[in-house]
Every structure is written in C-alpha cells, then in structure tokens.
Protein backbone atom coordinates (compact mmCIF):
# COMPACT_ATOMS: atom_id res chain seq x y z
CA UNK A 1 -59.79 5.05 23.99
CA UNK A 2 -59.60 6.44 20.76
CA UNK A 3 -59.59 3.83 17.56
CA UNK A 4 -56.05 2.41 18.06
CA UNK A 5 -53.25 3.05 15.96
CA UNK A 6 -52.13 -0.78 16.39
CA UNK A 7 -53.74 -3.24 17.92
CA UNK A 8 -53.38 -7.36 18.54
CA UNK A 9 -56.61 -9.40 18.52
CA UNK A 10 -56.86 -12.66 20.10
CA UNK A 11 -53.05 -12.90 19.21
CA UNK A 12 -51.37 -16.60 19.93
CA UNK A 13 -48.02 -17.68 19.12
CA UNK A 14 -46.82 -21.27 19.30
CA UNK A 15 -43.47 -22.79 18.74
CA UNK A 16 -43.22 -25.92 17.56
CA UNK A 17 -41.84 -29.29 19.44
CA UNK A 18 -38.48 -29.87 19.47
CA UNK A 19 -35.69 -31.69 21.29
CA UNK A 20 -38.29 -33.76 23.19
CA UNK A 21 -40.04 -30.89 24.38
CA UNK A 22 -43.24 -29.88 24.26
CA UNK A 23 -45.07 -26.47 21.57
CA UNK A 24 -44.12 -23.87 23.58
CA UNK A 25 -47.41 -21.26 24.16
CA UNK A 26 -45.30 -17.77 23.75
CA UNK A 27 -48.21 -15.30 23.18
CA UNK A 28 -51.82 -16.88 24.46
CA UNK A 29 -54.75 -14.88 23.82
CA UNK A 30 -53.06 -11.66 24.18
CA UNK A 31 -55.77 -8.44 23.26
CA UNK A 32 -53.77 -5.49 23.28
CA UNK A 33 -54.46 -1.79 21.36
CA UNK A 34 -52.23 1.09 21.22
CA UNK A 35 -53.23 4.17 20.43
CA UNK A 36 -52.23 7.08 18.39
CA UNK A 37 -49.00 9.02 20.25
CA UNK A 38 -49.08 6.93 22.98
CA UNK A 39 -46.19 5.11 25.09
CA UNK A 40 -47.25 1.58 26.39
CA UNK A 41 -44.80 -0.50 28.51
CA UNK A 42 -44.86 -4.06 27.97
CA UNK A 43 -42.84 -5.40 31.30
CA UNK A 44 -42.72 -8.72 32.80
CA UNK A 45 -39.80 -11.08 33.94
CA UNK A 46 -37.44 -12.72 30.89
CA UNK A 47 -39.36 -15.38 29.45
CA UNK A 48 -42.72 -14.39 29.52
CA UNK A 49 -43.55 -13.55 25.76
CA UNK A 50 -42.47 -9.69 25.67
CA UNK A 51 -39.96 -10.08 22.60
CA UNK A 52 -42.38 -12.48 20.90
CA UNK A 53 -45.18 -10.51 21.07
CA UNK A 54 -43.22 -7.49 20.25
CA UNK A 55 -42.15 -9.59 16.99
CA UNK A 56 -45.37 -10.56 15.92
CA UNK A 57 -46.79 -7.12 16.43
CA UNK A 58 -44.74 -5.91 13.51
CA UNK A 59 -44.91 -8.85 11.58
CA UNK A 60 -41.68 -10.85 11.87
CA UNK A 61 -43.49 -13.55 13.65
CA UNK A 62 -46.90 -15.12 11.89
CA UNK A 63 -49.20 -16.04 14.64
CA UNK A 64 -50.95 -19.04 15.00
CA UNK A 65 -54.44 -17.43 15.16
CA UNK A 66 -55.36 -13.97 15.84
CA UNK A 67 -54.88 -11.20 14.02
CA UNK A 68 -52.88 -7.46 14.20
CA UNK A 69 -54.89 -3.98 13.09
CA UNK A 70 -52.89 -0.98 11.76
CA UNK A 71 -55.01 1.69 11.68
CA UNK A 72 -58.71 0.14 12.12
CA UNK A 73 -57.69 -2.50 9.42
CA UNK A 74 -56.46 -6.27 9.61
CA UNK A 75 -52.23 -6.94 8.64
CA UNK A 76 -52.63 -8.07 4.67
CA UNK A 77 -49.80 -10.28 4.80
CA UNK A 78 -48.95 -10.20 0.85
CA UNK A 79 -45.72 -8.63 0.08
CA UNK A 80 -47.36 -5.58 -0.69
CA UNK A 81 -49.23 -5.29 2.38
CA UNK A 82 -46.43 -5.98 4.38
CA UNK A 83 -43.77 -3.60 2.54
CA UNK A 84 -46.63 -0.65 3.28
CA UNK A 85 -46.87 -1.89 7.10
CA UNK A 86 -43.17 -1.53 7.38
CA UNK A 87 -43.33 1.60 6.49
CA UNK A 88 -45.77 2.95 9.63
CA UNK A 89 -43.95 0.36 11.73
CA UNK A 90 -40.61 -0.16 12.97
CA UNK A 91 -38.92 -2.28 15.30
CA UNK A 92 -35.96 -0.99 17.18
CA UNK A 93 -33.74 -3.53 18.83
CA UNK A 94 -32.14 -4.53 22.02
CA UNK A 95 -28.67 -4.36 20.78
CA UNK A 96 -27.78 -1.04 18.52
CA UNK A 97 -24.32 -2.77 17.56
CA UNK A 98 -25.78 -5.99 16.43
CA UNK A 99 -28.36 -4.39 14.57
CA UNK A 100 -26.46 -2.30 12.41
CA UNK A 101 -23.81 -3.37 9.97
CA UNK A 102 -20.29 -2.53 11.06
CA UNK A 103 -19.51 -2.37 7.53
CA UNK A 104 -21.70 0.38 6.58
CA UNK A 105 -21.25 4.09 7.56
CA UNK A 106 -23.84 6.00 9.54
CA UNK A 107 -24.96 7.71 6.17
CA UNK A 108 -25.47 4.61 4.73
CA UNK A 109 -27.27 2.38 7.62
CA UNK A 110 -29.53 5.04 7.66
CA UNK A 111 -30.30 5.24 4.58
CA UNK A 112 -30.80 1.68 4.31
CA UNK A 113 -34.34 1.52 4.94
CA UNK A 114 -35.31 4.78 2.10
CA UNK A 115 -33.15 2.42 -0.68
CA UNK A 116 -35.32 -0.37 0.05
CA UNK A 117 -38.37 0.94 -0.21
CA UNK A 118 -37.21 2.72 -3.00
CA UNK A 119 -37.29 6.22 -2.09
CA UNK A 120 -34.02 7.68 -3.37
CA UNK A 121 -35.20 11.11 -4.11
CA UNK A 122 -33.62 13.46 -1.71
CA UNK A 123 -31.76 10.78 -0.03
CA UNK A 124 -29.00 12.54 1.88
CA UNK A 125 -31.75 15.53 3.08
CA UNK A 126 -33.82 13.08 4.42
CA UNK A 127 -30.93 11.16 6.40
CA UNK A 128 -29.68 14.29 7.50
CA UNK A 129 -33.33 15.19 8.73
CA UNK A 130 -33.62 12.00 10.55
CA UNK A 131 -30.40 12.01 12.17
CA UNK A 132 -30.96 15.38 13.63
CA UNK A 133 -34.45 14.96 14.73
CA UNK A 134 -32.57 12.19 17.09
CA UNK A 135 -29.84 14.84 17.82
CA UNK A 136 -26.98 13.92 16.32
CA UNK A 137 -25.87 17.64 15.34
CA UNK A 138 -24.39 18.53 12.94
CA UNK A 139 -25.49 15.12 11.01
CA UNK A 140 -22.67 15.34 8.31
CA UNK A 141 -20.15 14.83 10.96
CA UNK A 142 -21.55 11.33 11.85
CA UNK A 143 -21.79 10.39 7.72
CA UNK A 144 -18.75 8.68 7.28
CA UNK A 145 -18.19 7.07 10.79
CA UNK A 146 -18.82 3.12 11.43
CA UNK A 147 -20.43 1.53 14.37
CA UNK A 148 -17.50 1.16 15.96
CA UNK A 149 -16.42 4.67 16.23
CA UNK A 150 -19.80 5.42 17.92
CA UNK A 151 -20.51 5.40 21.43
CA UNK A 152 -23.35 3.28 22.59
CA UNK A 153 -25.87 5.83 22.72
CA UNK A 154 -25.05 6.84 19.28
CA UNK A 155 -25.02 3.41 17.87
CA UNK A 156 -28.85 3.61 19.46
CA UNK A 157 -29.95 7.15 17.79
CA UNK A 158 -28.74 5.83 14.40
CA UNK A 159 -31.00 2.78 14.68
CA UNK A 160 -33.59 4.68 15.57
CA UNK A 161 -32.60 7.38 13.07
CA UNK A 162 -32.88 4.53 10.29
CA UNK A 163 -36.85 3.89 11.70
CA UNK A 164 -37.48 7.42 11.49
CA UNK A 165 -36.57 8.05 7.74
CA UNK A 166 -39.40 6.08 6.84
CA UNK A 167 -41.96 8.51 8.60
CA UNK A 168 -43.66 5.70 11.08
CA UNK A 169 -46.50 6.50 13.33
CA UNK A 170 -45.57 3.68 15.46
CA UNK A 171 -42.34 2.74 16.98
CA UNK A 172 -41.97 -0.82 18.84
CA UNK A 173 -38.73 -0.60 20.56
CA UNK A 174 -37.77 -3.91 22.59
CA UNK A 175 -35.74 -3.47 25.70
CA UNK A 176 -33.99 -0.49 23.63
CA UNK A 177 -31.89 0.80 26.28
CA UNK A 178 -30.86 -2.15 28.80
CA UNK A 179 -27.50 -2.86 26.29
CA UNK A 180 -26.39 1.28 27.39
CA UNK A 181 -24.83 2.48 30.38
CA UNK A 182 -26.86 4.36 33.02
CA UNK A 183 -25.41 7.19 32.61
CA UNK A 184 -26.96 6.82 28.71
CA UNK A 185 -30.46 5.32 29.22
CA UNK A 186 -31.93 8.55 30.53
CA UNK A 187 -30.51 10.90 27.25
CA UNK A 188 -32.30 7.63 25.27
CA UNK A 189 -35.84 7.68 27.25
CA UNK A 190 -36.00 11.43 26.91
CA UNK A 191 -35.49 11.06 22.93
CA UNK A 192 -38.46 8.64 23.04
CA UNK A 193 -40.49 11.19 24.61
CA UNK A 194 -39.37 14.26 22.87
CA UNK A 195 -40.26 12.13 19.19
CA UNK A 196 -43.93 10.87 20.85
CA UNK A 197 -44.62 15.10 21.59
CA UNK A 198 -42.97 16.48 17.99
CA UNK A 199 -43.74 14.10 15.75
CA UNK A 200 -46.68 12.54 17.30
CA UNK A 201 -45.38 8.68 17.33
CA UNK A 202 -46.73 5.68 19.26
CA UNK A 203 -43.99 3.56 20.77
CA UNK A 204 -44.69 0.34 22.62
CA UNK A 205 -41.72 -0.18 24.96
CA UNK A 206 -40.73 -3.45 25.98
CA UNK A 207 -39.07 -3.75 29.05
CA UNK A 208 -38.32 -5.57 32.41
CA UNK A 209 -37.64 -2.28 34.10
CA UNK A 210 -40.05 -0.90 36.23
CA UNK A 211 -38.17 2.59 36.24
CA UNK A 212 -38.12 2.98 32.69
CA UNK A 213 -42.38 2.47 32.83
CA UNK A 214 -42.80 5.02 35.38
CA UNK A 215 -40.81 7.49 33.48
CA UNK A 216 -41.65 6.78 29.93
CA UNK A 217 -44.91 5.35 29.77
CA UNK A 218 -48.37 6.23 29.60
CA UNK A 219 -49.78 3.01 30.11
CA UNK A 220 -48.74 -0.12 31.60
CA UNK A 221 -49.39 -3.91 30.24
CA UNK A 222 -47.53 -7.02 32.92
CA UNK A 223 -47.12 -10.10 31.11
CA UNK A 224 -46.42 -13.30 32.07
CA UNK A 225 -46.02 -16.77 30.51
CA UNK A 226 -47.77 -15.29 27.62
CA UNK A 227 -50.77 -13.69 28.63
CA UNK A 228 -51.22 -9.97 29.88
CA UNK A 229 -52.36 -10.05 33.82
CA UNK A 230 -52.72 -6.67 34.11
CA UNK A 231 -53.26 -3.17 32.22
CA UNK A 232 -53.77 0.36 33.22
CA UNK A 233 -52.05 3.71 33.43
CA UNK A 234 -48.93 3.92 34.85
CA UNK A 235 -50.14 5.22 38.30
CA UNK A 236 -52.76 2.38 38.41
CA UNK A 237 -50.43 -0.16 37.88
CA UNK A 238 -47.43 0.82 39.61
CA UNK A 239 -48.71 2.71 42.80
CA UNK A 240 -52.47 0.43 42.97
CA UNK A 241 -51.35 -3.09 41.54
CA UNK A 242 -54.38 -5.47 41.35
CA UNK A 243 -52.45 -8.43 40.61
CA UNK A 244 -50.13 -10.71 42.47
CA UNK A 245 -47.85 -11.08 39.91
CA UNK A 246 -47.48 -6.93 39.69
CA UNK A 247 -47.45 -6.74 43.34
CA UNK A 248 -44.66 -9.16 43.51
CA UNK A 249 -42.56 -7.48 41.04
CA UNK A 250 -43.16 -4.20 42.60
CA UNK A 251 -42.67 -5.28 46.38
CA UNK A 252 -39.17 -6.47 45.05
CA UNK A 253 -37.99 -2.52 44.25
CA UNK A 254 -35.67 -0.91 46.79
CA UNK A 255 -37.34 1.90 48.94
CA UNK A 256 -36.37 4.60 51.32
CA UNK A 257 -39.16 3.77 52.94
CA UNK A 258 -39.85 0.73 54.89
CA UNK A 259 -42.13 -1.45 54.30
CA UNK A 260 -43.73 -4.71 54.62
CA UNK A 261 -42.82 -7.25 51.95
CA UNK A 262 -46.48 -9.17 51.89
CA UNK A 263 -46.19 -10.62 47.96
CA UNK A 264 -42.12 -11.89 47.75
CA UNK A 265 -41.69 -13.89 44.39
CA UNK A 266 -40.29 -16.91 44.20
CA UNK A 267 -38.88 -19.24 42.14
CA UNK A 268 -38.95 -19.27 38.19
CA UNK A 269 -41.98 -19.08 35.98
CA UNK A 270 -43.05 -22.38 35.14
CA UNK A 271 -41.85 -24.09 31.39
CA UNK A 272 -43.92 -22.55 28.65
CA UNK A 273 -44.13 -26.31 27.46
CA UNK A 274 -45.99 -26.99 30.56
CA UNK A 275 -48.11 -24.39 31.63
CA UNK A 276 -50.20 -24.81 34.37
CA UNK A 277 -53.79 -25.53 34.71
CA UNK A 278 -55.98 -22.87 35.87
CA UNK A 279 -54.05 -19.62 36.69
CA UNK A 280 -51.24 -19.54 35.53
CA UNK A 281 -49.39 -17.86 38.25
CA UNK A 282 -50.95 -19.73 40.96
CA UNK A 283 -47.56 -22.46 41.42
CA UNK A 284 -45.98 -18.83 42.57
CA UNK A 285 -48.97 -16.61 43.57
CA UNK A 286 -47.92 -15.46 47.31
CA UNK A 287 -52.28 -14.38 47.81
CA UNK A 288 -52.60 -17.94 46.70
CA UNK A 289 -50.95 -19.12 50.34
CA UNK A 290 -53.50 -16.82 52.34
CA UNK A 291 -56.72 -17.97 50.97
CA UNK A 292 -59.03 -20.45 52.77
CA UNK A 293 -58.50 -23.75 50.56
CA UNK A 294 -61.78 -23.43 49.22
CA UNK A 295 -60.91 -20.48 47.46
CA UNK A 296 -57.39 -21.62 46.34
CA UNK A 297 -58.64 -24.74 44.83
CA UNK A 298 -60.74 -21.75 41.80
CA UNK A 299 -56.90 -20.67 41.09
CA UNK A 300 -55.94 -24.33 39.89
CA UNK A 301 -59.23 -24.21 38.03
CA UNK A 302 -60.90 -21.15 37.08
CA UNK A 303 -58.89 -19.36 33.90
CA UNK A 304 -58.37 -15.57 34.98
CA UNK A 305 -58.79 -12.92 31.44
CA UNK A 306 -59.16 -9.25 31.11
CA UNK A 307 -62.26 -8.15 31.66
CA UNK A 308 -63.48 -6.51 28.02
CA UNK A 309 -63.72 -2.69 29.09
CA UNK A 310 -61.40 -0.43 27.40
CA UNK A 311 -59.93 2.20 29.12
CA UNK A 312 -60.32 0.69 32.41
CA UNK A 313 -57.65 -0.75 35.09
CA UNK A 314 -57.41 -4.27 34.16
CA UNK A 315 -56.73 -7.19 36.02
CA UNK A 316 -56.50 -10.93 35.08
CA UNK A 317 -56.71 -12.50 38.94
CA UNK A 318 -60.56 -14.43 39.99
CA UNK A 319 -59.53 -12.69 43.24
CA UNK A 320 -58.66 -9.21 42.10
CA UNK A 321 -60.39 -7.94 45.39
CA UNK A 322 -58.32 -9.64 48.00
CA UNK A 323 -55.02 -8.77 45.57
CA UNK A 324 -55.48 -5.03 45.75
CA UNK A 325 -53.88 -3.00 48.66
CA UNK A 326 -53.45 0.78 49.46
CA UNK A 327 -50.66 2.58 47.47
CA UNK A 328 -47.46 1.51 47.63
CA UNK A 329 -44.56 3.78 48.95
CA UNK A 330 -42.67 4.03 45.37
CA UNK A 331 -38.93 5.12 46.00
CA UNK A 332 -37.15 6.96 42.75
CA UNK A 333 -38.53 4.47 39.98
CA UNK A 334 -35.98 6.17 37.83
CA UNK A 335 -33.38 4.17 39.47
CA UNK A 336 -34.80 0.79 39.83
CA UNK A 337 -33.91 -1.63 37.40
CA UNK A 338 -35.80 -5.44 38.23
C-alpha cells in the first residue's frame, strides 16, 4: 500500500477506574493505515472500541501511548497542529440531529466550520459549493431552513456538507447512517462513494453492518474488545473469513441459501475491565470447542496479533489454518443489517 493518508501506530486507549470498576482497555495495540481515496470499514459488535478508536483517530480522544500519522507525519498536538489536522480531518456523526444545532439554519451550520477557522472570504460560495457537491440542489433553498424542517437524510448531507467546506482528504464517519431509514441509507452510501471518486476523499466507515461493508468499502478491519482480529479486502474478509470472530458474525446473516451454521456466537463479549488472558475471544470462540485440548489450552495463553505485512489478508487467530473455510454463500449483503 501506498504511504497512508492516516494511519494509527501502536494506538491504546484506557479509561480510567471508576465506580469500583476496573481501567477499561478501549483501543489495545490497534495498527491501522488508511490510504489516500480509500473506504475502510471498521465493523465489530457494540462495545468493542469502534467509536473510540474512531475518536482518537481524529483527535478528540488522547491516547495513552501510540501515536496517529496524517500524511507520513506524527499528530502535533499544540493548538496549532491540531486546528491544521482538523482541517484534512473530519468526523461525521451517528446522529445528524444531535450534531447540528437546531438553532442555526442550514446556511449557517454549514458555515460553521469556515468561521472558525477563519475563512470568511467567499463564505456563502463556498457553502453553496459544499451543499451541492452533497446534492442538495438548488442550495439557496435549504439556507434558511432549521434541522427540524429537514428530513433525516438531509439533516445527514448538511453534516457532511459542514466537513466538506473545509476541503478534507479524509472523512471518518461513525455509524453515519444507522439513525436513517432504509429507504435513506442507500441515497447516503452512494454519496460516500460518489465524494471518494470526485473529490478523491478517504473515509473510514464505522459500522456494525456487514451490508454497508460489502457495498461501501474497499477494505475491511473486525474489531473486537479493542484490538483488530482481522483485515483484508472486502472479498477476503467477507466471502474467506480467517477468523472465528468474522466467521461468527458472518454465519449469523440471513441467506437464500442453506447452509450449515458451524461458528454460532454466543453470549456477550467479555467486560473490557476484565479482559481475558490469552485470546481474547477464546471465552466465545466456537473453533475453540473443536480443538484437541492440547491445542485449546495456546488460546488461554498464546496472545494472537496481526502479522506485520501490509497489504496482505490479516488474521489475529494462533490457529488461522483450522479457522479458514471455503467461501461462504453471501445472500444480498445490501440488506443485512447485524
């Protein structure tokens, strides 16, 4: 892969005891690049450090250790340094209605982000450019309407309108279309897309739907209680999972086609407070049960990581070999939601 346009290092996120509980490890190691105008899909079960990650990737969250790279150089975290980083990235949230202000016209919330930064010149052109590059035509109609007066989708495009004024190269969008209707998320995927090929943006696309990785994504990173398990392209990891976890998740999605169930997942994932020794997965890993005990015993002691190849399929199991199976029947991903 190319030299990435954002990348995480190491990256480890911790929050603090409270309430008689434990730190809680969020992020754990993660090592994750993205490059230049592509879509990755960050998916994994609620819980597992998507949003976190996603946080501390444009610098909301400070990591414990670790570091982030925007374009082949380390996140200065100075005011300076982060102002300029804001600029090339921009987070667009779950919930378009709680992210913008319902007191401030459309004009206005977009505009928000150009006053800040101080870049009045040209201020209306360059809200009316953004807002039709995420096709709300003719933009002056939408000026002086509030959030309220916008349908869901809308509510979205302006958020992501307000990202776009700003010119980023990367967007990181966290579950930015599970708030809409179904009827909406496909109009909102397709505007992803359709920014990635004319403007040349990354997005990283955090998610628990597998449907929305098959159709949006390049590549595909499965997380779970903190660390990434697996990472490949989306045909790799969604029609050749390597690792339990993936299998699980994907053995779960209706089918046409019948087929055997041979990974179910059960249970929840176990307290970040408490993670377990070894492999993390293993209290849950459905291979796990079909080993001979010899065998079993290395996933409650040997630590699985990504192996340090870039490019390559990726898996984060010390029996990758027995996990992988031949393709999986896939129904219409497009309509699966886990």
């Amino acid at each position: 892969m190319a030299e990435p346009v954002l990348e995480a290092r190491d990256l480890a996120v911790t929050f603090p005891a409270r309430r008689g509980q434990g730190a809680a490890r969020a992020v754990d190691d993660v090592n994750l690049a993205l490059a230049r105008g592509e879509v990755l899909a960050l998916i994994g079960e609620s819980g597992c450090g998507k949003s976190t990650l996603a946080r501390a990737l444009v610098g909301l969250i400070e990591p414990d250790r670790g570091e982030i790279r925007y374009d082949g150089k380390p996140l200065q975290r100075s005011r300076s340094g982060m102002r300029e980083f804001r600029r090339h990235v921009q987070l667009v949230l779950q919930d378009p209605y709680g992210a913008l202000n319902p007191r401030q016209n459309v004009h206005d919330a977009v505009a928000e982000g150009l006053r800040l930064h101080g870049q009045r010149a040209g201020l209306t052109r360059r809200v009316a450019e953004a807002l039709e590059q995420v096709g709300m035509r003719p933009p002056e109609h939408f000026y002086d309407r509030y959030p309220h007066q916008l349908s869901g989708g809308q509510q979205q495009r302006v958020v992501i309108a307000g990202a776009l004024t700003l010119g980023p190269e990367v967007l990181v969008a966290d579950e930015p279309v599970s708030s809409l209707d179904a009827s909406v998320r496909g109009e909102i995927l397709k505007l992803f897309l359709s920014l990635r090929d004319r403007l040349g943006l990354a997005a990283l696309v955090v998610s628990h739907d597998l449907g929305l990785a098959w159709n949006i994504a390049d590549r595909v990173a499965v997380m779970y209680l903190g660390r990434i398990v697996e990472l490949g392209t989306v045909e790799e990891v969604l029609l050749r999972p390597q690792h339990p976890y993936t299998r699980a998740l994907l053995d779960a999605v209706p089918s046409t086609e019948e087929k055997e169930s041979t990974a179910v997942l059960r249970g929840e994932p176990p307290d970040p407070t408490a993670i377990p020794a070894g492999c993390r997965f293993h209290p849950r890993c459905p291979l796990r049960a079909t080993l001979p005990e010899d065998a079993a015993q290395r996933c409650l002691t040997d630590i699985p990581v990504l192996p340090a190849a870039v490019g390559d399929h990726q898996v984060a199991c010390v029996h990758s070999d027995l996990a992988a199976r031949p393709p999986l029947p896939v129904a219409d991903p497009s309509e699966v939601t886990t």
